[in-house]
C-alpha atoms as a PDB file:
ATOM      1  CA  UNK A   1       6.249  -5.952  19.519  1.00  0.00           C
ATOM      2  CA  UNK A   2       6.096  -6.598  16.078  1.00  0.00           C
ATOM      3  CA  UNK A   3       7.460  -9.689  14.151  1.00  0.00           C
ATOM      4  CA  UNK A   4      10.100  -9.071  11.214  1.00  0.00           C
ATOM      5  CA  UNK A   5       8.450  -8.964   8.140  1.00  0.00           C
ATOM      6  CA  UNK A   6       8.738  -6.612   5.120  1.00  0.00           C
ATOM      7  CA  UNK A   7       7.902  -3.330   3.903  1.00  0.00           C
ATOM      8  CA  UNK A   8       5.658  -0.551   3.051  1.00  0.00           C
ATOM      9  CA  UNK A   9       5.515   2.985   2.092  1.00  0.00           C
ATOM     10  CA  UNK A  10       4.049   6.773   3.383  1.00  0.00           C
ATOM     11  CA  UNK A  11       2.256   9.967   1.778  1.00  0.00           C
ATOM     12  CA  UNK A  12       0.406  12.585   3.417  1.00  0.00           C
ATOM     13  CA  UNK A  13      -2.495  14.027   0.992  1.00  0.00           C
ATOM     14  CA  UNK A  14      -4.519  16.969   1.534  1.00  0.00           C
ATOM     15  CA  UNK A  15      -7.572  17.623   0.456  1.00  0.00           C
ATOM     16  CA  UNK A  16      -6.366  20.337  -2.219  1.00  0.00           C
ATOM     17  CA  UNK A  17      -3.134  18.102  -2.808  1.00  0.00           C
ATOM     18  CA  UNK A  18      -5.048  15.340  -3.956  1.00  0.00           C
ATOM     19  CA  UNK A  19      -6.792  16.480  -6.512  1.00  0.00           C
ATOM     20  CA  UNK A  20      -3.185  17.830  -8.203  1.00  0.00           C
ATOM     21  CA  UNK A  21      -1.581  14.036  -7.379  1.00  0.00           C
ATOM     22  CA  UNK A  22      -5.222  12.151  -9.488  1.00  0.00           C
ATOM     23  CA  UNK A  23      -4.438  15.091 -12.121  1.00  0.00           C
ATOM     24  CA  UNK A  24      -1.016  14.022 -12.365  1.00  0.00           C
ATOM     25  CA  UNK A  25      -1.581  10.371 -11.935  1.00  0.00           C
ATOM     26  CA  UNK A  26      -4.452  10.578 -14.629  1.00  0.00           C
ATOM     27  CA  UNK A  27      -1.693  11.660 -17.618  1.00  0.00           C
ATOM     28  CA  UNK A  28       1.024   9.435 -15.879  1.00  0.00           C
ATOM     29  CA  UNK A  29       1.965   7.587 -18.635  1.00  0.00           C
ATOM     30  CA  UNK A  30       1.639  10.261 -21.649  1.00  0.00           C
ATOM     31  CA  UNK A  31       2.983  13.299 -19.507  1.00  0.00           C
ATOM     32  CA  UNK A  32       3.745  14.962 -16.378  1.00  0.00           C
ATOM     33  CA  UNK A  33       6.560  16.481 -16.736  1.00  0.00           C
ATOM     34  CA  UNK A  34      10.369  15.871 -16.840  1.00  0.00           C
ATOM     35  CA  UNK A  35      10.963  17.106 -13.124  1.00  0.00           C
ATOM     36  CA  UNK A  36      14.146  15.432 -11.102  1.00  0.00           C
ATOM     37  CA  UNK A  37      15.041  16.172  -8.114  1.00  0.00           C
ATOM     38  CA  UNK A  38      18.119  14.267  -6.492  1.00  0.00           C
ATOM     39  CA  UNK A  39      18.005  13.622  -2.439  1.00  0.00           C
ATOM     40  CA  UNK A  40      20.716  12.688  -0.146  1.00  0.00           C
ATOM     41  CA  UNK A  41      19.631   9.708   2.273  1.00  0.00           C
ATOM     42  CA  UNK A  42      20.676   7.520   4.312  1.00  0.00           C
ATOM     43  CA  UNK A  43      19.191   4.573   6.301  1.00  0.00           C
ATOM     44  CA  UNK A  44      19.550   0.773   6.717  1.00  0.00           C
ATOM     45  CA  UNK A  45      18.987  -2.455   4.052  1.00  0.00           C
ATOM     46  CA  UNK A  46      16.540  -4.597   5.472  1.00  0.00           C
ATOM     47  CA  UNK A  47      15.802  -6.802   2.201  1.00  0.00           C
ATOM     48  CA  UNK A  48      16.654  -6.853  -1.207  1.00  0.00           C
ATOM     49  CA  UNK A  49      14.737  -8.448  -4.003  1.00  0.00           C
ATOM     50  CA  UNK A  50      16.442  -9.082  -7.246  1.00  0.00           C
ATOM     51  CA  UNK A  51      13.275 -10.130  -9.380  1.00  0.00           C
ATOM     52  CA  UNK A  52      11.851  -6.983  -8.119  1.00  0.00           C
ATOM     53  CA  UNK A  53      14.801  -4.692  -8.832  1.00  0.00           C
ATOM     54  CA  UNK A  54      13.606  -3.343  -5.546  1.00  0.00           C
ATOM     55  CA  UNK A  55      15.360  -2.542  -2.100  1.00  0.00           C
ATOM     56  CA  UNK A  56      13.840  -2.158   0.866  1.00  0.00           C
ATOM     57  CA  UNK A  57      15.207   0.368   3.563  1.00  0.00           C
ATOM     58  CA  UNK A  58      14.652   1.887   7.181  1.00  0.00           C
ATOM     59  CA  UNK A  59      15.559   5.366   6.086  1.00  0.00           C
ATOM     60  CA  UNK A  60      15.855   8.705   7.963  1.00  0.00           C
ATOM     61  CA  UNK A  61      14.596  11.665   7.221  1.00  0.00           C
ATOM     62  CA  UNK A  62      14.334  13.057   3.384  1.00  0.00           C
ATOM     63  CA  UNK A  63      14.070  16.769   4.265  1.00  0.00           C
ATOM     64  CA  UNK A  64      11.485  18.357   2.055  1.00  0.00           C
ATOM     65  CA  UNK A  65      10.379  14.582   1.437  1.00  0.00           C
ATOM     66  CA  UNK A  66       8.995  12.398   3.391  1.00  0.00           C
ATOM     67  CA  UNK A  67       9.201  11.385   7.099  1.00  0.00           C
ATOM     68  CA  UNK A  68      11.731   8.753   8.243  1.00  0.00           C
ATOM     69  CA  UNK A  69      10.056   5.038   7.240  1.00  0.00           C
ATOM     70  CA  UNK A  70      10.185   1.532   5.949  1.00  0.00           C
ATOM     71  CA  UNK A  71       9.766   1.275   2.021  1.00  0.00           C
ATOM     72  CA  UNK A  72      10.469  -0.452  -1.080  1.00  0.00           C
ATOM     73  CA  UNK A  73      13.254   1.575  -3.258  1.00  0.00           C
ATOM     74  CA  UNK A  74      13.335   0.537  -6.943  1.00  0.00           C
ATOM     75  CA  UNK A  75      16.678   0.236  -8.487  1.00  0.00           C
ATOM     76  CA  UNK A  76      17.266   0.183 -12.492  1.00  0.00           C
ATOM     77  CA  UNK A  77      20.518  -1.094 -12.692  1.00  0.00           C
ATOM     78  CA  UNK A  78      20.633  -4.411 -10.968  1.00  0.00           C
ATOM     79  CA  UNK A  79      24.699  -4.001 -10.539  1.00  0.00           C
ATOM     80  CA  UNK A  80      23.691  -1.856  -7.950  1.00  0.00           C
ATOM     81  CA  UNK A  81      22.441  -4.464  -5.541  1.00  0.00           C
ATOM     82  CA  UNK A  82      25.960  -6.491  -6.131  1.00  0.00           C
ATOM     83  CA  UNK A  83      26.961  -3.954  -3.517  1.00  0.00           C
ATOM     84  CA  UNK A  84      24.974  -4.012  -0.669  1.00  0.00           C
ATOM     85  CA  UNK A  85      24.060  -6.586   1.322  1.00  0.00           C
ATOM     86  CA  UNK A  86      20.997  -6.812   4.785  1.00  0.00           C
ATOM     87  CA  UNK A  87      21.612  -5.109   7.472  1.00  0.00           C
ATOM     88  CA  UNK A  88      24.394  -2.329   5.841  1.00  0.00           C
ATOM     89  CA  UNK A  89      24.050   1.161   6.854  1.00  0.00           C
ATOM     90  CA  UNK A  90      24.055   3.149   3.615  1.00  0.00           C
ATOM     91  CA  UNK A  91      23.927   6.216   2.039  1.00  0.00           C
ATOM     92  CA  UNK A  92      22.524   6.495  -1.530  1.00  0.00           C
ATOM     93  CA  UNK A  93      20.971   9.007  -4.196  1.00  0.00           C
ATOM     94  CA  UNK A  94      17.082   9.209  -4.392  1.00  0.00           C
ATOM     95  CA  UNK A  95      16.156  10.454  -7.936  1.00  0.00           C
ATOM     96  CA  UNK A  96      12.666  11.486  -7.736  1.00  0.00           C
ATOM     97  CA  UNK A  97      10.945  11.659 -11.405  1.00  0.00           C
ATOM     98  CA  UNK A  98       7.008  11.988 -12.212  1.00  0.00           C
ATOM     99  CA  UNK A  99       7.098   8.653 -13.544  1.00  0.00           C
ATOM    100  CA  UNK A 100       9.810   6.257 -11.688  1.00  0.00           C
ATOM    101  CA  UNK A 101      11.501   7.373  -8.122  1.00  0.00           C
ATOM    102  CA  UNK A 102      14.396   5.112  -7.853  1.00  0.00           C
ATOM    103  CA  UNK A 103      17.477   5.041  -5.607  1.00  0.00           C
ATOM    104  CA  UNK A 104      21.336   4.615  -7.237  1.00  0.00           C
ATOM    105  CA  UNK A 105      24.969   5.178  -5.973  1.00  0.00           C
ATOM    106  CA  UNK A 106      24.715   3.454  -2.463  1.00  0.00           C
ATOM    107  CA  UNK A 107      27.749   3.833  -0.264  1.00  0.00           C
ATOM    108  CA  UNK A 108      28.162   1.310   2.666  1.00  0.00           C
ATOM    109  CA  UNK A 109      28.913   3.770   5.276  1.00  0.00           C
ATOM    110  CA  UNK A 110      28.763  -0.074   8.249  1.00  0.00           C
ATOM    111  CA  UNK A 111      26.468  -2.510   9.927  1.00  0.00           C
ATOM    112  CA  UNK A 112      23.265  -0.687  10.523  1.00  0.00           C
ATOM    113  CA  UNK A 113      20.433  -1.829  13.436  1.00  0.00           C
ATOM    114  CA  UNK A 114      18.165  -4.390  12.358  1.00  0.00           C
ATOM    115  CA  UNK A 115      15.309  -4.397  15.301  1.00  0.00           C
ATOM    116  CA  UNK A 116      14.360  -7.893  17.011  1.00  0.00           C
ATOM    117  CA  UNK A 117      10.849  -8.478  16.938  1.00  0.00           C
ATOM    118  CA  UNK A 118       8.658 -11.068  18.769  1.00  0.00           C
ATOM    119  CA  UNK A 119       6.334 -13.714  17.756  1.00  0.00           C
ATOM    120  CA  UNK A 120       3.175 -10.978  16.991  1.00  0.00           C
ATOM    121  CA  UNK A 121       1.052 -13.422  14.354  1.00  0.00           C
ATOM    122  CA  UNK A 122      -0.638 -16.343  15.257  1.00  0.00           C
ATOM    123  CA  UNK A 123      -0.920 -19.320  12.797  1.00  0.00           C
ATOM    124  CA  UNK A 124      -4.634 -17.536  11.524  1.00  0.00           C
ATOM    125  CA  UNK A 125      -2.804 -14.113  10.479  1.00  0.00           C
ATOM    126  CA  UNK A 126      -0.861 -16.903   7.522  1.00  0.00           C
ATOM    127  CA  UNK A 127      -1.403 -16.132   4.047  1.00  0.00           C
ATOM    128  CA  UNK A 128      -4.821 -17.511   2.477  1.00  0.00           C
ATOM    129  CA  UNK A 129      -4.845 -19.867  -0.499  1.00  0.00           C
ATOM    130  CA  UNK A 130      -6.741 -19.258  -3.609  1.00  0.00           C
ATOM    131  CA  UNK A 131     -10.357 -20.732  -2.606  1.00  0.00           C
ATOM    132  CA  UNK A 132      -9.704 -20.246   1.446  1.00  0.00           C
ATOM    133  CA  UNK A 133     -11.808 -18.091   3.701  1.00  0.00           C
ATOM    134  CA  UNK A 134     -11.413 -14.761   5.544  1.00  0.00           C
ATOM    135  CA  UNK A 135     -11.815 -14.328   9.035  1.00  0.00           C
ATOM    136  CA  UNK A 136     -14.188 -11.849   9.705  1.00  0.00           C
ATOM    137  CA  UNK A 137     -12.806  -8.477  10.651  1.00  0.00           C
ATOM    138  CA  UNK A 138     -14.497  -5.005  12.241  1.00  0.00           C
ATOM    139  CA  UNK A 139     -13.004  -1.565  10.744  1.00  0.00           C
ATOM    140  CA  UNK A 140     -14.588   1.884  10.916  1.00  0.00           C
ATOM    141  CA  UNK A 141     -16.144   3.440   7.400  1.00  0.00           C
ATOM    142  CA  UNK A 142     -15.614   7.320   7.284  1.00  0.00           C
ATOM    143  CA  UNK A 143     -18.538   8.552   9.312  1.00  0.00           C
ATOM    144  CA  UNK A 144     -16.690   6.535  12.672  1.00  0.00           C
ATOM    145  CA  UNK A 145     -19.591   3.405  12.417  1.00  0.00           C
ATOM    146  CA  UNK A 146     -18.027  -0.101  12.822  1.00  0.00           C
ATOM    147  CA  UNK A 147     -17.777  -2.209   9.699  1.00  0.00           C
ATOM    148  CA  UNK A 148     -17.383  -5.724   9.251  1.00  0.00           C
ATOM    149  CA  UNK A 149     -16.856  -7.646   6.461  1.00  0.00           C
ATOM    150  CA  UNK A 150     -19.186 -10.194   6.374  1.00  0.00           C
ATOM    151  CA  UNK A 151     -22.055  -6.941   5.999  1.00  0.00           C
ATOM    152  CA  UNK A 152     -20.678  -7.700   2.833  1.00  0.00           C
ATOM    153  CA  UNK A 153     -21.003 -11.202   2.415  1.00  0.00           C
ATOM    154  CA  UNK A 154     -23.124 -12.174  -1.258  1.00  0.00           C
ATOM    155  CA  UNK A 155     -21.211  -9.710  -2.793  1.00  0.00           C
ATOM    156  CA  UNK A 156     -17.752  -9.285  -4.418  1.00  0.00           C
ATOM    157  CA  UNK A 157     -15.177  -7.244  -2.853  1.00  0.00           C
ATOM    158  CA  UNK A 158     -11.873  -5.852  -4.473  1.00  0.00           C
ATOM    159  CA  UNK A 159      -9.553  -4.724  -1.652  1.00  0.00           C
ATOM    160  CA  UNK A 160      -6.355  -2.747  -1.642  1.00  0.00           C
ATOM    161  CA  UNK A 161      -4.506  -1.051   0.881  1.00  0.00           C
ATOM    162  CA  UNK A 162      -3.590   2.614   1.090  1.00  0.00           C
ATOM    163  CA  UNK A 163      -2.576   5.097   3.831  1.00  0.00           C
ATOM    164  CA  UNK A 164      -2.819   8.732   3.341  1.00  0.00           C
ATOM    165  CA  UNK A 165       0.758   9.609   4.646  1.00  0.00           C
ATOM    166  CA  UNK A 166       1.662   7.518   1.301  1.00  0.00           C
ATOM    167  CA  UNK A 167       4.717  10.046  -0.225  1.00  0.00           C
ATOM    168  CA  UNK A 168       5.375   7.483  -3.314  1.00  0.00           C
ATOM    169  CA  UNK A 169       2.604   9.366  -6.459  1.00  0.00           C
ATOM    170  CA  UNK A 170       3.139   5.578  -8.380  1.00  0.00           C
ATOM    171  CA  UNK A 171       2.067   3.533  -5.191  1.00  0.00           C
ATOM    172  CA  UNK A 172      -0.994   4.261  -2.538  1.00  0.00           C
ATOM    173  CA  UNK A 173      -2.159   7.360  -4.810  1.00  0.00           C
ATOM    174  CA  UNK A 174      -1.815   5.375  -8.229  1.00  0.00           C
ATOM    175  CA  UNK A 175      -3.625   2.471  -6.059  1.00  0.00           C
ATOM    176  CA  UNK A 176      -6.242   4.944  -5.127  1.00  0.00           C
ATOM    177  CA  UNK A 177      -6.691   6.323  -8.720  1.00  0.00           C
ATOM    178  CA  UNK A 178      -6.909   3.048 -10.276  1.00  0.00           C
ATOM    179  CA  UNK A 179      -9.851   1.952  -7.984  1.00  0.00           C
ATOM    180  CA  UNK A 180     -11.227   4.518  -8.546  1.00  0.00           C
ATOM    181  CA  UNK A 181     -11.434   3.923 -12.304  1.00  0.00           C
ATOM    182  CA  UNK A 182     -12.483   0.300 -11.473  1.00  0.00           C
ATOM    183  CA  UNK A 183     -15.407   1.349  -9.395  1.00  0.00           C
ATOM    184  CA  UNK A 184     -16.242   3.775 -12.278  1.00  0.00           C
ATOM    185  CA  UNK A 185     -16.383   0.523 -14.682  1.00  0.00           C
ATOM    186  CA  UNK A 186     -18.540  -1.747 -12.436  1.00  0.00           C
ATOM    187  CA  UNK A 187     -20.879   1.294 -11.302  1.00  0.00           C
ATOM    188  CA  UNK A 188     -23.524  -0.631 -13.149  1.00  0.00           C
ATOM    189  CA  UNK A 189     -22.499  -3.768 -11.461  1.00  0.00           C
ATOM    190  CA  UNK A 190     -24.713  -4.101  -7.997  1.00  0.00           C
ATOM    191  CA  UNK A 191     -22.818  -6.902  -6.773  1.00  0.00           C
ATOM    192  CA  UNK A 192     -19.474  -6.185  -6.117  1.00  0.00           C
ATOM    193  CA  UNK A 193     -17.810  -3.142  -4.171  1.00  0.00           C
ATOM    194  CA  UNK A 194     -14.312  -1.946  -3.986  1.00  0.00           C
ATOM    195  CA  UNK A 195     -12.734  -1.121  -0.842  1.00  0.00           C
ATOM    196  CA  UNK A 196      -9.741   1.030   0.340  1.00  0.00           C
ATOM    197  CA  UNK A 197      -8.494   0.182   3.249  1.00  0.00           C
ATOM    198  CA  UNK A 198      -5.807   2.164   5.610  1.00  0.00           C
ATOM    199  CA  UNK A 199      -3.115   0.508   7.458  1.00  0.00           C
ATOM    200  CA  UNK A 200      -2.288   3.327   9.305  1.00  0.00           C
ATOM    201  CA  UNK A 201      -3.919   3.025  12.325  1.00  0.00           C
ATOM    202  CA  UNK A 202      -2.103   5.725  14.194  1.00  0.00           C
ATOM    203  CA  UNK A 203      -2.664   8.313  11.657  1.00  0.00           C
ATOM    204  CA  UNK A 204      -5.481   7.805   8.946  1.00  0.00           C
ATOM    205  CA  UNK A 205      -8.652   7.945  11.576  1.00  0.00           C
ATOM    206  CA  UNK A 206     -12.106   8.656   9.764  1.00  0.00           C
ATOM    207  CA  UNK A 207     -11.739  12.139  10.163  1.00  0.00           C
ATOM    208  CA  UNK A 208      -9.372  11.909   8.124  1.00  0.00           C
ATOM    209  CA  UNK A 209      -9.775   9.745   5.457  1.00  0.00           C
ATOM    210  CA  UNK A 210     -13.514  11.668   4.950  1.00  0.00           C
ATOM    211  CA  UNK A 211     -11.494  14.811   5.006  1.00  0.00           C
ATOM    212  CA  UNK A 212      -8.835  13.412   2.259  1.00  0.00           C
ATOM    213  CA  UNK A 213     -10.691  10.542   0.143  1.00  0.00           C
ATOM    214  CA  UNK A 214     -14.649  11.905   0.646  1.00  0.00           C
ATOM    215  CA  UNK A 215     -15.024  13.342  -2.870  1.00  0.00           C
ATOM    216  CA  UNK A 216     -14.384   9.813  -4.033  1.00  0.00           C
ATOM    217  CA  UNK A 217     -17.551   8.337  -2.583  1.00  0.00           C
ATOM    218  CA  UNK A 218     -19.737  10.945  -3.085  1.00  0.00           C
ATOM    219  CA  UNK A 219     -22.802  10.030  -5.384  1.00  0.00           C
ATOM    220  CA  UNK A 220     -21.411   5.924  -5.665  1.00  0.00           C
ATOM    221  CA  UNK A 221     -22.123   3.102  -3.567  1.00  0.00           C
ATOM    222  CA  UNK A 222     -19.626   0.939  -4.793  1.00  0.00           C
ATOM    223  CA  UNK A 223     -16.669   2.465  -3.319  1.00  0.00           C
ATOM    224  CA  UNK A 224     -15.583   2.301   0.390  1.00  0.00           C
ATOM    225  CA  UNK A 225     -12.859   3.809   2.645  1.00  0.00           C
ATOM    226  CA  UNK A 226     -12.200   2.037   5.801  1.00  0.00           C
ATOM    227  CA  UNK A 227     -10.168   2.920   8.764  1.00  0.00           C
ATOM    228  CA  UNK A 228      -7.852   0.908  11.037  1.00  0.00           C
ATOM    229  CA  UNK A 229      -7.419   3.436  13.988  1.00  0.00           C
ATOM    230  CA  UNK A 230      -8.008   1.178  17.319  1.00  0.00           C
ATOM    231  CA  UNK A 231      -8.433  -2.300  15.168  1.00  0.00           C
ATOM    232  CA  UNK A 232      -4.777  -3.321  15.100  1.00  0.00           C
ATOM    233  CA  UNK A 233      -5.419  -7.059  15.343  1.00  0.00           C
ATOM    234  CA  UNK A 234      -8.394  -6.643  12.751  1.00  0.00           C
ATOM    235  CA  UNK A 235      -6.173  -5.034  10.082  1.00  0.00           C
ATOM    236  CA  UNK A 236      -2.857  -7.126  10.569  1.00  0.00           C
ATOM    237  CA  UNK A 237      -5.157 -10.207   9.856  1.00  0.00           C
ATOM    238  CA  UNK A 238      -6.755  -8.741   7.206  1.00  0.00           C
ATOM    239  CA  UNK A 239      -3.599  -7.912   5.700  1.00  0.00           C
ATOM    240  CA  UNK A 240      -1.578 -11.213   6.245  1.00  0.00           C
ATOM    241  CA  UNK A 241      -4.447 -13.636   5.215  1.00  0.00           C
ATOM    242  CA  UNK A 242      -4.668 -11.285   1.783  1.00  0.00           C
ATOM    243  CA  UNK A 243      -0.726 -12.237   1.219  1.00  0.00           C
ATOM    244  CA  UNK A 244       0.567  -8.379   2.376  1.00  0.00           C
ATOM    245  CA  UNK A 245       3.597  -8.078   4.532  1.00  0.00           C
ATOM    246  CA  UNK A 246       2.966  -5.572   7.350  1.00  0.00           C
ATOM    247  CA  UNK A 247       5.525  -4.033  10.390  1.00  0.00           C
ATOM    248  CA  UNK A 248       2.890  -1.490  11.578  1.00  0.00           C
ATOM    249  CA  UNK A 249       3.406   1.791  13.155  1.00  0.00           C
ATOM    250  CA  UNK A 250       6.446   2.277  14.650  1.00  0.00           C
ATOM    251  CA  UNK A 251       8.483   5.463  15.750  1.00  0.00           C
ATOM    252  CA  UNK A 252       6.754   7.175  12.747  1.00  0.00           C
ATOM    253  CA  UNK A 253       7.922   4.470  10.300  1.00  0.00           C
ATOM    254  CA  UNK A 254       5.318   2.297   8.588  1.00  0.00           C
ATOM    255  CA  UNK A 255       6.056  -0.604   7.116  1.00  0.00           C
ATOM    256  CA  UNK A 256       4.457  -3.049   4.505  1.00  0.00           C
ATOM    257  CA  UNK A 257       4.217  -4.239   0.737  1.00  0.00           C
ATOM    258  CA  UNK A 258       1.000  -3.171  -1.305  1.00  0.00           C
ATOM    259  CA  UNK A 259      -1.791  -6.052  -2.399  1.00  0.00           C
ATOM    260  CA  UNK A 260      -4.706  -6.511  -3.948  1.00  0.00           C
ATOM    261  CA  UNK A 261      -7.337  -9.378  -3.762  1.00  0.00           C
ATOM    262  CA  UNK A 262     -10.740 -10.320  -5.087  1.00  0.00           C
ATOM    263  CA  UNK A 263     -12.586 -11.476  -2.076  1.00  0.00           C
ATOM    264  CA  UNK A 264     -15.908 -13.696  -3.071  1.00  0.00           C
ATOM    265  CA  UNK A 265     -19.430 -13.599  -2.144  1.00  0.00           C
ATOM    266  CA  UNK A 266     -18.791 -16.874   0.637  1.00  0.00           C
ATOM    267  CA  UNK A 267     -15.463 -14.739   1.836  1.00  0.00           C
ATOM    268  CA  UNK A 268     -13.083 -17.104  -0.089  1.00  0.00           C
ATOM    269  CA  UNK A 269     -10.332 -15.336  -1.713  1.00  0.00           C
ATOM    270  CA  UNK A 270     -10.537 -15.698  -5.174  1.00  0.00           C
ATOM    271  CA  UNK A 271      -7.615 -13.942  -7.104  1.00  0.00           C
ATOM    272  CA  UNK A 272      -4.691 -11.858  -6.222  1.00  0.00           C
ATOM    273  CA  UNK A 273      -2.214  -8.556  -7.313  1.00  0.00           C
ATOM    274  CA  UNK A 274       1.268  -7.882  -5.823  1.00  0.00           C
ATOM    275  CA  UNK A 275       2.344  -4.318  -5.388  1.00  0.00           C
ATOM    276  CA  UNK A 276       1.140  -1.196  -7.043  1.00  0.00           C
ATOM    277  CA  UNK A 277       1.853  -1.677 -10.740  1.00  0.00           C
ATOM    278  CA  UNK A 278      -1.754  -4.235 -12.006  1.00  0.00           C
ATOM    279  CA  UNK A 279      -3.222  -2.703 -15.059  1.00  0.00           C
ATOM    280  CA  UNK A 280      -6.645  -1.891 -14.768  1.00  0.00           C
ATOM    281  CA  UNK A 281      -7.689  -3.746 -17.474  1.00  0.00           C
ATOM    282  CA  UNK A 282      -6.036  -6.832 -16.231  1.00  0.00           C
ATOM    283  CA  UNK A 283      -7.914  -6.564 -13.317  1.00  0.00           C
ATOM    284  CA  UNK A 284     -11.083  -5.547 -14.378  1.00  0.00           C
ATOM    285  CA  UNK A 285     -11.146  -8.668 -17.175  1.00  0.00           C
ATOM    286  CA  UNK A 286     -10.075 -11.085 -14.054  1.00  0.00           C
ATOM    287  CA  UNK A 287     -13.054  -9.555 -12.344  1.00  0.00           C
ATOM    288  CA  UNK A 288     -15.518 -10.005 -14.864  1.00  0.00           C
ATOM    289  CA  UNK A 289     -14.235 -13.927 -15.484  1.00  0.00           C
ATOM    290  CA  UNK A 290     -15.113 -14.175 -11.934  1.00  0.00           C
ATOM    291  CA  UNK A 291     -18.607 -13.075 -12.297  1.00  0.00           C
ATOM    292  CA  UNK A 292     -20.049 -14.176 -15.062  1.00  0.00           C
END
């Protein structure tokens, strides 16, 4: 079992599919479209972060939507979160826009279930400090061959964390899209790669991320795709010592919070980005201070 710890989100991307969500994601912020669409849900509170403005629930099915999961709600009006408390059973609106899904009118409907999880991470799955190093992990690239991350050692590595089944277009897909702009940037750069890795271990084999992601790495050394399936332990650590919260796989649900981290050529971390919303040009200037 799984200890408690926070939240993630889910999108399933086709091969046709996500070439419309980068076309969309490309002209995100000049224009794609005033389409709302308002969904009835209902799930349970399992944290709410007020510096955020975000909420984070076990919800049930959105039909037409997304699969019942663990995720991270935004809510614009903090007045909102005055209301609810953990642990509530709720129903609420979910507004979905082209630019900010966010969740309003939430009606305590009772005390929801909160699992109990046990102890799952040892004291090496903690959160690395700036400077620290990885552990070395083994993943699978796309064509099924183990991976491990010191292959990589002497170079830099940006990492970020995806999942296909991702149904949020301004989280794993805008991750997705932005590395992919950053590994357009450094192409001339032959010491640093960036690297997508999938949580999902149940879902997102290497079939399946060559079948969804391939088009990305085609012609570019620079840009990876690595799968969890069968490398729980690997992944979880990889994921806690970057700072990410993960629940895992669970009855369908997946659960976790989105990071980003600079990894150096020893393995020490060197810099870090919470959630899904780092400019690229943050990023890429942090990137190039680091290796110059």
């Amino acid at each position: 079992m799984l200890k408690k710890r926070r939240i993630f989100s889910a999108f399933f991307i086709s091969r046709e599919s996500i070439r419309i969500n980068f076309l969309c994601l490309l002209t995100f912020f000049v224009s794609c479209g005033a389409k709302e669409e308002i969904y009835d849900v209902k799930g349970t509170i399992r944290s709410i972060d007020i510096e955020s403005k975000k909420v984070i629930i076990a919800h049930d099915t959105i039909p037409g939507l997304m699969m019942p999961m663990v995720m991270p709600f935004p809510v614009l009006d903090l007045r909102e979160l005055d209301q609810i408390k953990i642990g509530d059973s709720v129903h609420f609106k979910f507004i979905w826009t082209d630019t900010l899904p966010h969740a309003n009118r939430f009606t305590v409907l009772g005390k929801g279930h909160i699992p109990e999880y046990d102890d799952f991470f040892r004291e090496e799955y903690d959160e690395l400090k700036v400077g620290k190093l990885f552990d070395d992990i083994t993943l699978l690239d796309i064509d099924s061959s183990e991976v491990k991350l010191s292959q990589s050692d002497g170079r830099y590595r940006f990492i970020s964390y995806i999942f296909s089944r991702c149904p949020m277009p301004n989280m794993c897909p805008a991750v997705i899209m932005k590395t992919n702009i950053l590994a357009d940037t450094f192409s001339k750069f032959k010491l640093i790669d960036f690297i997508l890795v999938s949580f999902d271990y149940k879902y997102d084999k290497p079939s399946i991320l060559k079948r969804n992601y391939a088009t990305l790495t085609n012609g570019r050394d620079n840009l990876k795709l690595w799968s969890s399936s069968g490398k729980i332990d690997d992944v979880y650590k990889l994921v806690k010592q970057s700072g990410g919260e993960f629940w895992g796989v669970e009855e369908d649900k997946i659960g976790h919070t989105l990071k980003s981290v600079l990894v150096g050529p020893n393995r020490e971390l060197l810099a870090t980005w919470d959630g899904e919303d780092w400019k690229v040009k943050e990023v890429e200037n942090g990137i190039r201070m680091f290796m110059k």
